[in-house]
N, C-alpha and C. Protein backbone atom coordinates (compact mmCIF):
# COMPACT_ATOMS: atom_id res chain seq x y z
N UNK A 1 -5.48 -1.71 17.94
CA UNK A 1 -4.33 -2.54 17.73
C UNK A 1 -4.66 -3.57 16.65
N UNK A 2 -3.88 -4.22 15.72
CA UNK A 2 -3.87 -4.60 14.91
C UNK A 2 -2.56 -5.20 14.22
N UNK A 3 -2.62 -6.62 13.92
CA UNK A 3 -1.87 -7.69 13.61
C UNK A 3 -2.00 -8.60 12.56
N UNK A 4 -0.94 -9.33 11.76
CA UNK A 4 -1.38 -9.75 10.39
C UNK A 4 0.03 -10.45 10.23
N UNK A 5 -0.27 -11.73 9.96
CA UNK A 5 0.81 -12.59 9.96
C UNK A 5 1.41 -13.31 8.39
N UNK A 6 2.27 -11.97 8.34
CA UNK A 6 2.71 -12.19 6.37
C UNK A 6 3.25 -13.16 6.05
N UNK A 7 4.06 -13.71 6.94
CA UNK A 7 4.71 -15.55 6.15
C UNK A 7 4.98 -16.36 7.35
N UNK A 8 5.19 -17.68 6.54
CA UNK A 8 5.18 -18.79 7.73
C UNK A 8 6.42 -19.76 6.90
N UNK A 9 7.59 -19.38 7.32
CA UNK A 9 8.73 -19.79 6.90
C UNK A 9 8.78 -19.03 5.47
N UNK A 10 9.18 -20.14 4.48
CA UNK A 10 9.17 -19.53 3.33
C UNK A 10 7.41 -19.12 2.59
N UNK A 11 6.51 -19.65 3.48
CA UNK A 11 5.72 -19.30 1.99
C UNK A 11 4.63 -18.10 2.99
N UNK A 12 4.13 -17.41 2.21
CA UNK A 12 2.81 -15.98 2.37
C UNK A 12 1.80 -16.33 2.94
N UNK A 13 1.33 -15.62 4.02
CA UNK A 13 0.45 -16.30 4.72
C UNK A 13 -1.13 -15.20 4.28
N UNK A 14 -0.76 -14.08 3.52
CA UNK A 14 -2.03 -13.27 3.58
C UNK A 14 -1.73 -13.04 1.95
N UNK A 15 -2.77 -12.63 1.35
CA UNK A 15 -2.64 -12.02 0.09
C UNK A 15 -2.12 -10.60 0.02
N UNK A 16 -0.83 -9.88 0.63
CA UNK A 16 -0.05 -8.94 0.67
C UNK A 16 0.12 -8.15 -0.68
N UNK A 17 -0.42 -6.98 -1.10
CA UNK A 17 -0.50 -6.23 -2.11
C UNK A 17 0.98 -5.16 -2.21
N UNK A 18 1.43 -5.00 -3.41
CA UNK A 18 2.24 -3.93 -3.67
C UNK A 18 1.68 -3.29 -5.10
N UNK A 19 1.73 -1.83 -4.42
CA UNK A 19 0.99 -0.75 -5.42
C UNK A 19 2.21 -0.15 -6.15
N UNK A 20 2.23 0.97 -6.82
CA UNK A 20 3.69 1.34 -7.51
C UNK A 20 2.49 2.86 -8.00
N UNK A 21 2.87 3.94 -7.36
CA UNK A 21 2.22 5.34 -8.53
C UNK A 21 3.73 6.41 -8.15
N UNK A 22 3.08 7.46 -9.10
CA UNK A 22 4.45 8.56 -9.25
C UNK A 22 4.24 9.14 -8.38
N UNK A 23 3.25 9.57 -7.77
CA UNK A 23 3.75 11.14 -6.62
C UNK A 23 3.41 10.06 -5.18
N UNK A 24 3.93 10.92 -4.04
CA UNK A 24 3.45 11.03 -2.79
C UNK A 24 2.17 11.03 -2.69
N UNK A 25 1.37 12.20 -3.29
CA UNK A 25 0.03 12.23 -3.02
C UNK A 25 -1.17 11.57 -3.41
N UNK A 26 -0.30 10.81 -4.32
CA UNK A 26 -1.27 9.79 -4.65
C UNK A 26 -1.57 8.42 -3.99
N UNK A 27 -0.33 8.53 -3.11
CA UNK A 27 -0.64 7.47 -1.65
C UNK A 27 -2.22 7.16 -1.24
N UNK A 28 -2.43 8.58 -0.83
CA UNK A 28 -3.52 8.86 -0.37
C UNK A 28 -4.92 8.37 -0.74
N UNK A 29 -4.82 8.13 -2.07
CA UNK A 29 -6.13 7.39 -3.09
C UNK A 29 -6.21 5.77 -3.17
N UNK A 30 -4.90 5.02 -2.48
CA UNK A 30 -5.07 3.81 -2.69
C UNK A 30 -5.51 3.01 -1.82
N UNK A 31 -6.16 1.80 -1.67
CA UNK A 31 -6.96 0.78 -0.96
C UNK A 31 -5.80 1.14 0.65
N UNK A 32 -7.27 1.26 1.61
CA UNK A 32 -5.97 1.07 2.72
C UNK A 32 -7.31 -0.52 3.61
N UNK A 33 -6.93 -0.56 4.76
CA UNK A 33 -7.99 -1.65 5.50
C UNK A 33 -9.36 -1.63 5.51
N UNK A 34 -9.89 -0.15 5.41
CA UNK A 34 -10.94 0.18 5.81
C UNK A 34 -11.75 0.32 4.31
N UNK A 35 -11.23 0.68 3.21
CA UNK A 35 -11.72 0.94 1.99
C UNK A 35 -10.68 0.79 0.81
N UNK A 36 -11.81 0.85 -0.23
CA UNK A 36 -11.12 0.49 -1.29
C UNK A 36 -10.52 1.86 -2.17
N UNK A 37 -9.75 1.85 -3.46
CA UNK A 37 -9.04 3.08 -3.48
C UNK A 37 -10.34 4.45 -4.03
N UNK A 38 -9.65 5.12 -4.05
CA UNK A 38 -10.51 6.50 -4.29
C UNK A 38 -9.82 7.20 -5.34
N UNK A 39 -11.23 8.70 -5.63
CA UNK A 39 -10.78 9.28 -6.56
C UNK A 39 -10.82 8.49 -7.91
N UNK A 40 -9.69 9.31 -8.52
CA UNK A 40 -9.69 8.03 -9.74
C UNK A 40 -8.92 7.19 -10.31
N UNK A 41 -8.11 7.03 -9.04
CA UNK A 41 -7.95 5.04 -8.76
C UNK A 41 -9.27 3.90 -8.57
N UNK A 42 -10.59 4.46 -8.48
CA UNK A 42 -11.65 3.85 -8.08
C UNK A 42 -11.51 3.12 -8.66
N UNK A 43 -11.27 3.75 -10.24
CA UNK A 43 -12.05 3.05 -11.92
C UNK A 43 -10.83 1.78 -12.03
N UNK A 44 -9.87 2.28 -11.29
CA UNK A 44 -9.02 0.82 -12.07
C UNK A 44 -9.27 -0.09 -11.48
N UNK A 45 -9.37 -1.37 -12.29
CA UNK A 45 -9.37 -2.54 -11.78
C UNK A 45 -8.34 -3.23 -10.81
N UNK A 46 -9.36 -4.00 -9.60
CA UNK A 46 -8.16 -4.51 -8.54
C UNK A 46 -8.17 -3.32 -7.19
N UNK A 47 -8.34 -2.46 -7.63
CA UNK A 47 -7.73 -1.45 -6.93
C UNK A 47 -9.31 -1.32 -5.83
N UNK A 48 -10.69 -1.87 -6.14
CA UNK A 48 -11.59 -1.99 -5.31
C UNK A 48 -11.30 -2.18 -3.87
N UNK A 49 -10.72 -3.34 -4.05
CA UNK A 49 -11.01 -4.41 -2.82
C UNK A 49 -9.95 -3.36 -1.63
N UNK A 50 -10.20 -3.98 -0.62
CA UNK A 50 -9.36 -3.95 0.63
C UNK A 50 -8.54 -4.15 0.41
N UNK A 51 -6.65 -3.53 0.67
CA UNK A 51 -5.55 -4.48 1.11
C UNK A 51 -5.42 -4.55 2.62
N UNK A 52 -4.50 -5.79 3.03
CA UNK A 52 -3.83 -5.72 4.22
C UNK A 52 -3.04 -5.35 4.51
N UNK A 53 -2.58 -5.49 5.79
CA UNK A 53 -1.82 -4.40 6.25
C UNK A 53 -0.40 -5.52 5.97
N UNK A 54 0.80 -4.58 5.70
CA UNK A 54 1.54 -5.13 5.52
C UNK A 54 1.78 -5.10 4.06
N UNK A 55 0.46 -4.53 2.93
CA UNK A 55 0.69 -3.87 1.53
C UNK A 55 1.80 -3.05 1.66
N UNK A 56 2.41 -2.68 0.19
CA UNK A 56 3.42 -1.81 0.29
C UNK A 56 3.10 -0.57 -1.19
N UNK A 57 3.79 0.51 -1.12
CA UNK A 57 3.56 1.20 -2.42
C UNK A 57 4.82 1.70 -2.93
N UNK A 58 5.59 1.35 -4.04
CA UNK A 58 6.50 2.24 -4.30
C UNK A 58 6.19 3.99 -4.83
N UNK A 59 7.00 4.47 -4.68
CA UNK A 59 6.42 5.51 -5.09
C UNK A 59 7.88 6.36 -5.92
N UNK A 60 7.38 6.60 -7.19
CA UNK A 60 8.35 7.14 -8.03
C UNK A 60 8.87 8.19 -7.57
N UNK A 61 8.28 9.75 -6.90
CA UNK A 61 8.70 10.22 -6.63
C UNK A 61 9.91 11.38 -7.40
N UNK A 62 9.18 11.81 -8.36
CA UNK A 62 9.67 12.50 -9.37
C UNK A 62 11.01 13.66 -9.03
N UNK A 63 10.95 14.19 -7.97
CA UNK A 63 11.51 15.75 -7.88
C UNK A 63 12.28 15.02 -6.78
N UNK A 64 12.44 13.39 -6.24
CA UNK A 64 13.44 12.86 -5.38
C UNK A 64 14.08 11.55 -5.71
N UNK A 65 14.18 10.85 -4.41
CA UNK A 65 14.30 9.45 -4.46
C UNK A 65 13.16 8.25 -4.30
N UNK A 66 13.38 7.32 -4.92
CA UNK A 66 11.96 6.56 -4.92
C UNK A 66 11.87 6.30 -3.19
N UNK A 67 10.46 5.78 -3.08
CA UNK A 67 10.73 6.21 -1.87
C UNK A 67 9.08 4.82 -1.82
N UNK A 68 9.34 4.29 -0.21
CA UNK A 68 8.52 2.95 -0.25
C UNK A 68 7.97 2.81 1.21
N UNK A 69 5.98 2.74 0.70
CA UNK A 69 5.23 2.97 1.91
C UNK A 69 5.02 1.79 2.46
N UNK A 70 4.56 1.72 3.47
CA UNK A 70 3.54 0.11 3.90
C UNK A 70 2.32 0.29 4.81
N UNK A 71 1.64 -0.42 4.44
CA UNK A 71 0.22 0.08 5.14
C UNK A 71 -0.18 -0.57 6.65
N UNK A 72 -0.29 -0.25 7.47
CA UNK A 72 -0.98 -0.28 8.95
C UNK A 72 -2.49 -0.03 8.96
N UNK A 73 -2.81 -0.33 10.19
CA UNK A 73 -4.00 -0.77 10.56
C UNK A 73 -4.93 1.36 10.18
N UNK A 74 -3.38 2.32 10.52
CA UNK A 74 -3.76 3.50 11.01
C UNK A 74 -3.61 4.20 9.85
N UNK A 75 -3.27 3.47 8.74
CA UNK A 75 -2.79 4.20 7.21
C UNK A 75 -1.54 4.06 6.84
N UNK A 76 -1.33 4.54 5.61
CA UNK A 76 -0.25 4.29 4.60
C UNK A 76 1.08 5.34 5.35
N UNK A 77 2.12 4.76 5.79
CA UNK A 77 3.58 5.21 6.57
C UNK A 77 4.95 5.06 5.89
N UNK A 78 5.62 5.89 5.54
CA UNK A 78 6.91 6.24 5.19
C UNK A 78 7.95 5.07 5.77
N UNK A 79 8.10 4.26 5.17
CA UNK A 79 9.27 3.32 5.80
C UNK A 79 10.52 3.71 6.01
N UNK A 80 10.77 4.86 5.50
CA UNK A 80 12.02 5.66 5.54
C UNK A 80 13.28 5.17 4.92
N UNK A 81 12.92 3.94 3.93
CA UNK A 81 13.23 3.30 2.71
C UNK A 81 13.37 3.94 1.20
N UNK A 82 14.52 4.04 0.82
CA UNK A 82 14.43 5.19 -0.68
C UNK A 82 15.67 3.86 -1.17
């Protein structure tokens, strides 16, 4: 179980990341709690560190609708947001 407290009225309470790549499958390569991104997202900068949970990723989503993840303690999840 796992908890993370993103704002406190108006202002951010965690350093909350939003990623932006073109496919779905490239979800898969970016920083989740446990590690930093992979593949070769490694090399870009930023993309090392840990995010928290509560990061988000847009995702272009070429052959659909854009479509927008957010990350949990258990991995990167479909908000079911387009």
């Amino acid at each position: 179980m796992a908890a993370n407290l993103l704002k406190v009225g108006n202002d951010p309470n965690s350093a909350i990341k939003t990623f932006c790549v073109d496919t779905i499958e490239e979800i898969a390569k970016l920083p989740t709690m446990e590690y930093g991104a992979t593949g070769d997202f490694a090399n870009i900068p930023g993309l090392e560190s840990l995010a928290p949970m509560g990061s988000q990723a847009i995702v272009g989503n070429e052959s659909g609708t854009v479509k927008i993840y957010m990350l949990f303690s258990f991995g990167w999840k479909d908000t079911g947001t387009e």
